[in-house]
C-alpha atoms as a PDB file:
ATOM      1  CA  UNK A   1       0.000   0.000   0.000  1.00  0.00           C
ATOM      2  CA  UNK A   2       1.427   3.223  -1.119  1.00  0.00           C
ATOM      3  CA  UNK A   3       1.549   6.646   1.146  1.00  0.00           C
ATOM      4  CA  UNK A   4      -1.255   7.981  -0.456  1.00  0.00           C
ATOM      5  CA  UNK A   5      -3.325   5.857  -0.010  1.00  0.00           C
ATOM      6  CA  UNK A   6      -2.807   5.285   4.064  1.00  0.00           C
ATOM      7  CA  UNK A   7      -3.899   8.912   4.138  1.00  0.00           C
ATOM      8  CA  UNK A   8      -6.936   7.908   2.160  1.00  0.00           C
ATOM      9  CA  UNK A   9      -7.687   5.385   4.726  1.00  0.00           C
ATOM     10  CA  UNK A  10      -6.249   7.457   7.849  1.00  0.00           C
ATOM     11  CA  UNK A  11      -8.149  11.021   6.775  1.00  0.00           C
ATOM     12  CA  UNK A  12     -11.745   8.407   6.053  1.00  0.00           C
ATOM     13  CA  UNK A  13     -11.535   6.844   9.571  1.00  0.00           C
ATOM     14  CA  UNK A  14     -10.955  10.265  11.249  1.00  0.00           C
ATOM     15  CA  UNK A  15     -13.584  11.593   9.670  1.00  0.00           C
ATOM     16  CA  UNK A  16     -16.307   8.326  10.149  1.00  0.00           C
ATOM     17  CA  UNK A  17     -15.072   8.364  14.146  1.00  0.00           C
ATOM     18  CA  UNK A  18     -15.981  12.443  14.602  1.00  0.00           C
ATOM     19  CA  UNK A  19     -18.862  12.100  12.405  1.00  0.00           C
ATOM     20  CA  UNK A  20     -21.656  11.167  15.238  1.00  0.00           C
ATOM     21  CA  UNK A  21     -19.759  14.221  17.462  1.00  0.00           C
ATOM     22  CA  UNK A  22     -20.809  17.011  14.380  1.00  0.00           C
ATOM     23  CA  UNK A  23     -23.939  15.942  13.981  1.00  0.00           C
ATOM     24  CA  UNK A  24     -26.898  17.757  15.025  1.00  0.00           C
ATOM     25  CA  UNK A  25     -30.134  15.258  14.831  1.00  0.00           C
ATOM     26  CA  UNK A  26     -30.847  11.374  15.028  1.00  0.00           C
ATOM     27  CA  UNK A  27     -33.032   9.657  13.183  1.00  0.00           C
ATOM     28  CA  UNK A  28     -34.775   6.576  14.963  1.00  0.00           C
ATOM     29  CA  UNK A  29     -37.203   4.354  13.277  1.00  0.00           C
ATOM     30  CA  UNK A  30     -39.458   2.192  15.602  1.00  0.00           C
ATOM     31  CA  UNK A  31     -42.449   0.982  15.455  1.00  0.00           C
ATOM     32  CA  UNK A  32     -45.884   1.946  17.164  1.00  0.00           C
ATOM     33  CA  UNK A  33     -48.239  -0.123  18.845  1.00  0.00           C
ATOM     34  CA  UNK A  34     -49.860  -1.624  15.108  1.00  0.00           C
ATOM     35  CA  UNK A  35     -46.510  -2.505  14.144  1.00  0.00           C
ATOM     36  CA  UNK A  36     -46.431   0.676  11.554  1.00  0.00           C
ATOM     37  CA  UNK A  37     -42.815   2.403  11.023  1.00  0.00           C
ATOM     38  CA  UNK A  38     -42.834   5.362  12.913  1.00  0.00           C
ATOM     39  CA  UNK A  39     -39.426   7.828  12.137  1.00  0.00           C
ATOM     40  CA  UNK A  40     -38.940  10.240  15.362  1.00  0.00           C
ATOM     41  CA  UNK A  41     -36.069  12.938  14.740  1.00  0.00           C
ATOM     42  CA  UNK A  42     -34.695  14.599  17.523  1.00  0.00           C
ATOM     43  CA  UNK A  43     -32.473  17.269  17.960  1.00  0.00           C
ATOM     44  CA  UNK A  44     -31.187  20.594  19.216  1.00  0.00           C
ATOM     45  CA  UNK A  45     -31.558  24.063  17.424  1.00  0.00           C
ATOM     46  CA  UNK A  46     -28.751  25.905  16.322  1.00  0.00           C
ATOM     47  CA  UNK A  47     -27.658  28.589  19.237  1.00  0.00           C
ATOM     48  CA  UNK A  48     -28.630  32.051  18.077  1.00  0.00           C
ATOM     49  CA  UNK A  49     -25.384  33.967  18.062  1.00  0.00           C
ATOM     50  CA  UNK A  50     -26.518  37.416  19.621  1.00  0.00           C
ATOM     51  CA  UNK A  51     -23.081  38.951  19.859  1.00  0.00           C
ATOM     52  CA  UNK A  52     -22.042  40.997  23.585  1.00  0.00           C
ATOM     53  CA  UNK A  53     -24.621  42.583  25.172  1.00  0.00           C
ATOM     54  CA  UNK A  54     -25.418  46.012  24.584  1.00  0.00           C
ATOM     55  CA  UNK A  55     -24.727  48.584  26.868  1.00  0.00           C
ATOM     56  CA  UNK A  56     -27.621  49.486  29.343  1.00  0.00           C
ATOM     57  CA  UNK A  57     -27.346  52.946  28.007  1.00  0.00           C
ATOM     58  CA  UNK A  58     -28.316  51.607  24.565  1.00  0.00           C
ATOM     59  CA  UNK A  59     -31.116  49.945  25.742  1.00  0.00           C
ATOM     60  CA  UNK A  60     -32.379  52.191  28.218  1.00  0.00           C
ATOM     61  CA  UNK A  61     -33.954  54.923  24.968  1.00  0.00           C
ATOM     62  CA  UNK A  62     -35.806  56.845  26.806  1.00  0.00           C
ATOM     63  CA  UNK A  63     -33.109  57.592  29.477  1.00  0.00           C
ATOM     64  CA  UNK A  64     -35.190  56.874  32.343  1.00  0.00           C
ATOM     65  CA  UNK A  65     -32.720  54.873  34.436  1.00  0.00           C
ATOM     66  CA  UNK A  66     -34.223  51.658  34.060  1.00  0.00           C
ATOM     67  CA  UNK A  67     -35.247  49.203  31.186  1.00  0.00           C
ATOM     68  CA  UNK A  68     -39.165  48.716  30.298  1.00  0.00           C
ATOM     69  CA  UNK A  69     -40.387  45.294  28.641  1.00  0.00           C
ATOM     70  CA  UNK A  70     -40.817  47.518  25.452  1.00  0.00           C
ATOM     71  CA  UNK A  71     -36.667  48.405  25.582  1.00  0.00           C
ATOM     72  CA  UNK A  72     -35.874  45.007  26.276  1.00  0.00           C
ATOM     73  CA  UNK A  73     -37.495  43.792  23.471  1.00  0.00           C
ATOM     74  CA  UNK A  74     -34.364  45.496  21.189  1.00  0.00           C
ATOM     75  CA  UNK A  75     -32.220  42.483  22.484  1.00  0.00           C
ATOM     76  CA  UNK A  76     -33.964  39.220  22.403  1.00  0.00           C
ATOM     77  CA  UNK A  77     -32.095  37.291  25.209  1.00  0.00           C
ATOM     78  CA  UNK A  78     -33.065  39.848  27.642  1.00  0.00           C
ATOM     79  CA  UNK A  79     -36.497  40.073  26.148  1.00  0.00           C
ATOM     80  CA  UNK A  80     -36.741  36.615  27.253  1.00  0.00           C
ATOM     81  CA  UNK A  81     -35.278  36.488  30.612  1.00  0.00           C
ATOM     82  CA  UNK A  82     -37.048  39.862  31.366  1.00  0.00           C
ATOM     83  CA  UNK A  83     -39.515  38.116  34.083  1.00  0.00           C
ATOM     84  CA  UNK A  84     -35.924  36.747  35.546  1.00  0.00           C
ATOM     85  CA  UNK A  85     -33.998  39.833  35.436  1.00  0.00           C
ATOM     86  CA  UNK A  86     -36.831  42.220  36.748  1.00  0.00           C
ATOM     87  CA  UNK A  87     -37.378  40.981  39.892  1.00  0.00           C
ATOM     88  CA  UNK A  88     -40.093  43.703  40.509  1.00  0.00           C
ATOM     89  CA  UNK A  89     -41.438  42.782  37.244  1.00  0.00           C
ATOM     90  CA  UNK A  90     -41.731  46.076  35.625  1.00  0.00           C
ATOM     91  CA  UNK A  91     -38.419  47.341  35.397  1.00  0.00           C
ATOM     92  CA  UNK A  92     -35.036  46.435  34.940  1.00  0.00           C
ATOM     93  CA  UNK A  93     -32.486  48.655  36.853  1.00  0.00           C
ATOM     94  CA  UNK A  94     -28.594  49.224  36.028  1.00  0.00           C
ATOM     95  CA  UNK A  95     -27.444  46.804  38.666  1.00  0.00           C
ATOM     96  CA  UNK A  96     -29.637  44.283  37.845  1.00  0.00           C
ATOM     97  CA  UNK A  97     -29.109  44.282  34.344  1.00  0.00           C
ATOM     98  CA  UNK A  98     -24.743  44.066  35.291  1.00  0.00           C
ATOM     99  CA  UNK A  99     -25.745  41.019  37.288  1.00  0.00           C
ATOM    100  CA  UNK A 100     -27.256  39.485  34.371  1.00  0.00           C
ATOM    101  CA  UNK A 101     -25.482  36.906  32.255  1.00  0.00           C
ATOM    102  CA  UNK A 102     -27.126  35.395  29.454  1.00  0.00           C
ATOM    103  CA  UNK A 103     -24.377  33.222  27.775  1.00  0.00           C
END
């Protein structure tokens, strides 16, 4: 066997063994109760890539001091965790929007 092709071979097994560690989904087929071929994927989403947080100055647009719901909304993560973050509910305030840490 010639050089070449050991790094066929050697480059083909790498990539077979990291293969299951890239991939996102599995397929499973089973079978339901009648016998009938059921196919269940599963899977996780790609992570949204967001970038840093903004400042709270950006967010904050009406220069109030504090974040509403409305202002959070400009950065999804924090429009999510808003209930979380604003432990009054209503507002978020400069320290606890330093505290919070969505990565």
């Amino acid at each position: 066997m010639n050089a070449v092709s050991c790094a066929a071979i050697t480059v083909s097994l790498l990539f077979a063994a990291a293969t299951p560690c890239l991939a996102q989904d599995t397929v499973r087929h089973l079978a339901d109760a009648q016998g009938h071929e059921v196919i269940v994927r599963t899977g996780m989403p790609a992570p949204d890539r967001y970038g840093p947080k903004p400042t709270f100055a950006e967010l904050d647009r009406n220069h109030d001091g504090s974040v509403s719901r409305e202002e959070a909304e400009a950065f999804p993560p924090l429009a999510n965790d808003f209930d979380f973050v604003a432990q009054n509910g209503e507002r978020i305030s400069p320290r606890q929007y330093a505290q919070w840490d969505y990565r």
